[in-house]
Protein backbone atom coordinates (compact mmCIF):
# COMPACT_ATOMS: atom_id res chain seq x y z
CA UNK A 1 76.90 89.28 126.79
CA UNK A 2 78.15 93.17 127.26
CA UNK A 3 81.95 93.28 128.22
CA UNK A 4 82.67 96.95 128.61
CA UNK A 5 86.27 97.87 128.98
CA UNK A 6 87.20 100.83 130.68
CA UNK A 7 89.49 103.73 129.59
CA UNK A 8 90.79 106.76 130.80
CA UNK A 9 93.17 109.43 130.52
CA UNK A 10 96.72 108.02 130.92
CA UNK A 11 95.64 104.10 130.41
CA UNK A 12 98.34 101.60 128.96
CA UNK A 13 97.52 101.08 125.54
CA UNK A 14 97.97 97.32 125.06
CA UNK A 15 96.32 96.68 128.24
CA UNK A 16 92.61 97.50 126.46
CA UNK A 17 93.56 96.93 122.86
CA UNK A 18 95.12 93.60 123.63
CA UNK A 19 92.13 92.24 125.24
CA UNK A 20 89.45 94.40 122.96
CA UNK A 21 91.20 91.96 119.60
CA UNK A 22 90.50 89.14 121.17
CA UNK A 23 87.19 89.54 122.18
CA UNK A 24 86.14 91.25 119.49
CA UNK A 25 87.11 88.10 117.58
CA UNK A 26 85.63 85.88 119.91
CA UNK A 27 82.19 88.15 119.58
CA UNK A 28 83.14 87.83 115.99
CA UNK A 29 83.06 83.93 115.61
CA UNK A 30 80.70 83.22 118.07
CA UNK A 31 77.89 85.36 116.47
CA UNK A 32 75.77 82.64 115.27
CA UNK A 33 75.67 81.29 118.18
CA UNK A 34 75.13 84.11 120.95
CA UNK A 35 75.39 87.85 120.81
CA UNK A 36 78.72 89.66 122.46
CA UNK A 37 79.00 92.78 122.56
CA UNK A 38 82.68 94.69 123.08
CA UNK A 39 82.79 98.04 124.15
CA UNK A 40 84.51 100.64 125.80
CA UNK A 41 83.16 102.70 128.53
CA UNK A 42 84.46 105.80 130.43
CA UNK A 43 83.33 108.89 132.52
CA UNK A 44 82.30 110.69 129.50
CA UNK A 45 82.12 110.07 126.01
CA UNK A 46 85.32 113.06 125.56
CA UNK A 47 88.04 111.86 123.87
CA UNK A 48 90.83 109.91 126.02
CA UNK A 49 94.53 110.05 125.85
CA UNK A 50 96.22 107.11 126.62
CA UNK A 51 99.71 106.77 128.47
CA UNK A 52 101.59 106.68 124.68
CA UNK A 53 99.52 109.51 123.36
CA UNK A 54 97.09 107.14 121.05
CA UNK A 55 93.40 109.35 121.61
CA UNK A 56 90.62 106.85 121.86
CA UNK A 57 86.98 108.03 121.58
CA UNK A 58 84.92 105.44 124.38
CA UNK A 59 81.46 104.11 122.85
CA UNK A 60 79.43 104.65 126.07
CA UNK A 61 80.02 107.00 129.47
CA UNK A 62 78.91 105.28 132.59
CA UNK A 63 75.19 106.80 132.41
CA UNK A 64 74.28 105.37 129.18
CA UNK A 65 76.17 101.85 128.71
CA UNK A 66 74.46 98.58 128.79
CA UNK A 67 74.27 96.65 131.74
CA UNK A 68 77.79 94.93 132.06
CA UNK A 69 78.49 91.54 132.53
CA UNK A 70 81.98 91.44 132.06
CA UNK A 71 84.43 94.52 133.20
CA UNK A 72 87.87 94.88 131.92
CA UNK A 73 89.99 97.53 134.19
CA UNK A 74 93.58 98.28 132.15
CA UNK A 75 96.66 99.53 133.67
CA UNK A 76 98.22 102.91 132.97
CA UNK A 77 98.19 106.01 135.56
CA UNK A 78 95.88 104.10 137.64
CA UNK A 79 97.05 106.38 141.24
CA UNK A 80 94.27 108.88 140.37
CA UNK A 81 91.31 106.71 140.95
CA UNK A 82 93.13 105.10 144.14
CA UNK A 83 90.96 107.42 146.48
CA UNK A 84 88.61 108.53 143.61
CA UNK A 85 85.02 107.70 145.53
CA UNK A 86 83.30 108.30 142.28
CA UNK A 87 85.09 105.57 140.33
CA UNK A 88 85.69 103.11 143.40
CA UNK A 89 81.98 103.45 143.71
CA UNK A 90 81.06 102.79 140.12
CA UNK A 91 83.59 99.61 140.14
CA UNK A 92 81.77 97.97 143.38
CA UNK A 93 78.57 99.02 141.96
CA UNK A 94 79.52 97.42 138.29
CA UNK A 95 80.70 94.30 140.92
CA UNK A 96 77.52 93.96 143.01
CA UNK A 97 75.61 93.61 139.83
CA UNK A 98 77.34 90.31 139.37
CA UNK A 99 79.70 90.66 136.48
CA UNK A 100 82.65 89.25 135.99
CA UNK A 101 85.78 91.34 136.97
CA UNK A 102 88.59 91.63 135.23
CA UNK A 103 92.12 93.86 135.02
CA UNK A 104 95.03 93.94 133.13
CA UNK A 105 98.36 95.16 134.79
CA UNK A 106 97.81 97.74 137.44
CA UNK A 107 94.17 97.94 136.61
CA UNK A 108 94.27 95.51 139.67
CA UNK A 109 95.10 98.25 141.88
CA UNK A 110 91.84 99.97 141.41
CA UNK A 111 90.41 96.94 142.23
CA UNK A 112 92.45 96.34 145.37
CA UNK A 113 91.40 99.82 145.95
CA UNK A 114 87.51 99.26 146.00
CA UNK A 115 87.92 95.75 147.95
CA UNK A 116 87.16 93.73 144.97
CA UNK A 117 90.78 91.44 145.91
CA UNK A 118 90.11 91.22 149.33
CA UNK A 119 90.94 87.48 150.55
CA UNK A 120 91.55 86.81 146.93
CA UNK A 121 94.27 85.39 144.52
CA UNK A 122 95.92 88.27 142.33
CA UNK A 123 98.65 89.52 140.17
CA UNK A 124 99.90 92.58 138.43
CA UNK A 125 102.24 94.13 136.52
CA UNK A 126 106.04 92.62 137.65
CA UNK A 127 107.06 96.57 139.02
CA UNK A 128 104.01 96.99 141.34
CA UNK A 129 103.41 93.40 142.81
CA UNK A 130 104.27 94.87 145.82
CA UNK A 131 102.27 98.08 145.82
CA UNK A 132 99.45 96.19 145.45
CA UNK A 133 99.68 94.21 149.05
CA UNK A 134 100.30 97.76 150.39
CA UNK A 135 96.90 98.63 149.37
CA UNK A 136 95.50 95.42 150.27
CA UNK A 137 97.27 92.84 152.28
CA UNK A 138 94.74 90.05 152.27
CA UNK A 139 95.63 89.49 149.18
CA UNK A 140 96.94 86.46 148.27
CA UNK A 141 99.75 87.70 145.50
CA UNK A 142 100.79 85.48 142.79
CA UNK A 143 104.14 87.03 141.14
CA UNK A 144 104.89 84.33 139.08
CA UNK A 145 101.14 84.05 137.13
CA UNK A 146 100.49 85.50 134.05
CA UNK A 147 96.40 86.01 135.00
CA UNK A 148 94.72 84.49 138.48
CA UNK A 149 91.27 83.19 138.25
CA UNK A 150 89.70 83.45 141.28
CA UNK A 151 85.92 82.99 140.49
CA UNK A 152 84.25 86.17 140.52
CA UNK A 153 87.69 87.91 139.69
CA UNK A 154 89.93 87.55 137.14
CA UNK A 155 93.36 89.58 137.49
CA UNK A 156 96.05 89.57 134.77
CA UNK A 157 99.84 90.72 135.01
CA UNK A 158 101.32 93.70 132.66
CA UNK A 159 100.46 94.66 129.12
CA UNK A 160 100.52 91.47 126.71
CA UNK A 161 99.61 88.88 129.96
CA UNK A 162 96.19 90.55 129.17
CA UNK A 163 96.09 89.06 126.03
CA UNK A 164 96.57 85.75 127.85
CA UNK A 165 94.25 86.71 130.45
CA UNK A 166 91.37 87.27 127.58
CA UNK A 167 92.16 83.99 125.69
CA UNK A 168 91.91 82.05 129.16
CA UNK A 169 88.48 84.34 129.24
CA UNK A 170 86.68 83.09 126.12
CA UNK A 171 88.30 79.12 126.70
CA UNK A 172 86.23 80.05 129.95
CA UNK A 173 83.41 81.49 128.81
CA UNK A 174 83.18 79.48 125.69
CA UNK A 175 85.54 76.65 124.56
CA UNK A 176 89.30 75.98 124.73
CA UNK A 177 88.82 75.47 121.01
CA UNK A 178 87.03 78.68 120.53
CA UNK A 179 90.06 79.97 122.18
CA UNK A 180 92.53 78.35 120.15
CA UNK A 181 90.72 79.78 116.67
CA UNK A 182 90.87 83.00 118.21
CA UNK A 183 94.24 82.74 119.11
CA UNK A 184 95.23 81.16 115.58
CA UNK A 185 93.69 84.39 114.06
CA UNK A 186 95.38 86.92 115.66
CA UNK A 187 98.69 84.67 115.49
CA UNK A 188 99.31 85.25 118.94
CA UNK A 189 102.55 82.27 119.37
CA UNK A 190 101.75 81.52 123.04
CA UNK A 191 99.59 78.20 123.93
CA UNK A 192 96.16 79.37 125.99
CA UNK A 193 96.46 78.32 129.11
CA UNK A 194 93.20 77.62 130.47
């Protein structure tokens, strides 16, 4: 399984490292069992500055990474891909491949963005719930869920609700009780909710 996460100048840093932890653990546990490979993925493979300053190097740039089958969208200055062809192109084409799609905060807007919510269940960060019906208004907004599974999608509200969002992910994709060990490692408090 190859879950690339996506970064980019000006993304939230929790949003990606949150998730990244705990499925790097989950790849980590489960690697007798199945290979999982964690990755991030950007335009290029230049150096990124996220929205706190932290400079990330990405693994792969969208011409050489593996075939996806997960994608992970983070929040952060997420505006400049809102009419970005390039990158609403490369999310529907990531999307029509089959892979599950997944954001974290206003990552969701991208999404909304490329029609990836339309008719669909979602959620975002608490300050742009609202924004996000502008860009879409068949969406179905949930304001009061951490993360919305809606199949295909999989849309998580700000920062650390990604970290919920990608412990509901391997209880999913896996086992609550994979879950719970990976959530028991990284002492994260908060039950899964799966």
């Amino acid at each position: 399984m190859n879950i690339g996460i996506f970064i980019f100048d000006g993304a939230e840093e929790l949003d990606f490292a949150g998730p990244y932890e705990v499925l790097a653990q989950w790849a980590q546990e489960a690697a007798d069992e199945r290979e999982i490979f964690v990755f991030t993925i950007a335009r290029s493979t230049d150096p990124v500055r996220c929205a706190h300053g932290l400079r990330v190097l990405p693994d792969y740039a969208w011409d050489d990474a593996p075939s996806l089958d997960l994608l992970l969208f983070p929040g952060g200055r997420v505006r400049q891909f809102l009419e970005d062809q390039e990158v609403l192109d490369w999310v529907r084409s990531v999307r029509d491949t089959g892979a599950l799609m997944t954001s974290v905060c206003t990552g969701a807007h991208v999404y909304a963005s490329a029609g990836v919510l339309e008719n669909r269940p979602a959620t975002t960060w608490f300050g742009a719930l609202d924004s996000l019906v502008e860009i879409d208004p068949t969406i179905e907004l949930r304001r009061d869920d951490r993360f919305v599974d809606s199949g295909e999608v999989v849309t998580s509200a700000g920062v650390s609700a990604g970290i919920d969002m990608a412990l509901h992910l391997v209880a999913r994709l896996d086992s609550p009780e994979r879950a719970d060990s990976v959530r028991r490692y990284i002492q994260y408090e908060t039950p899964v909710a799966v």
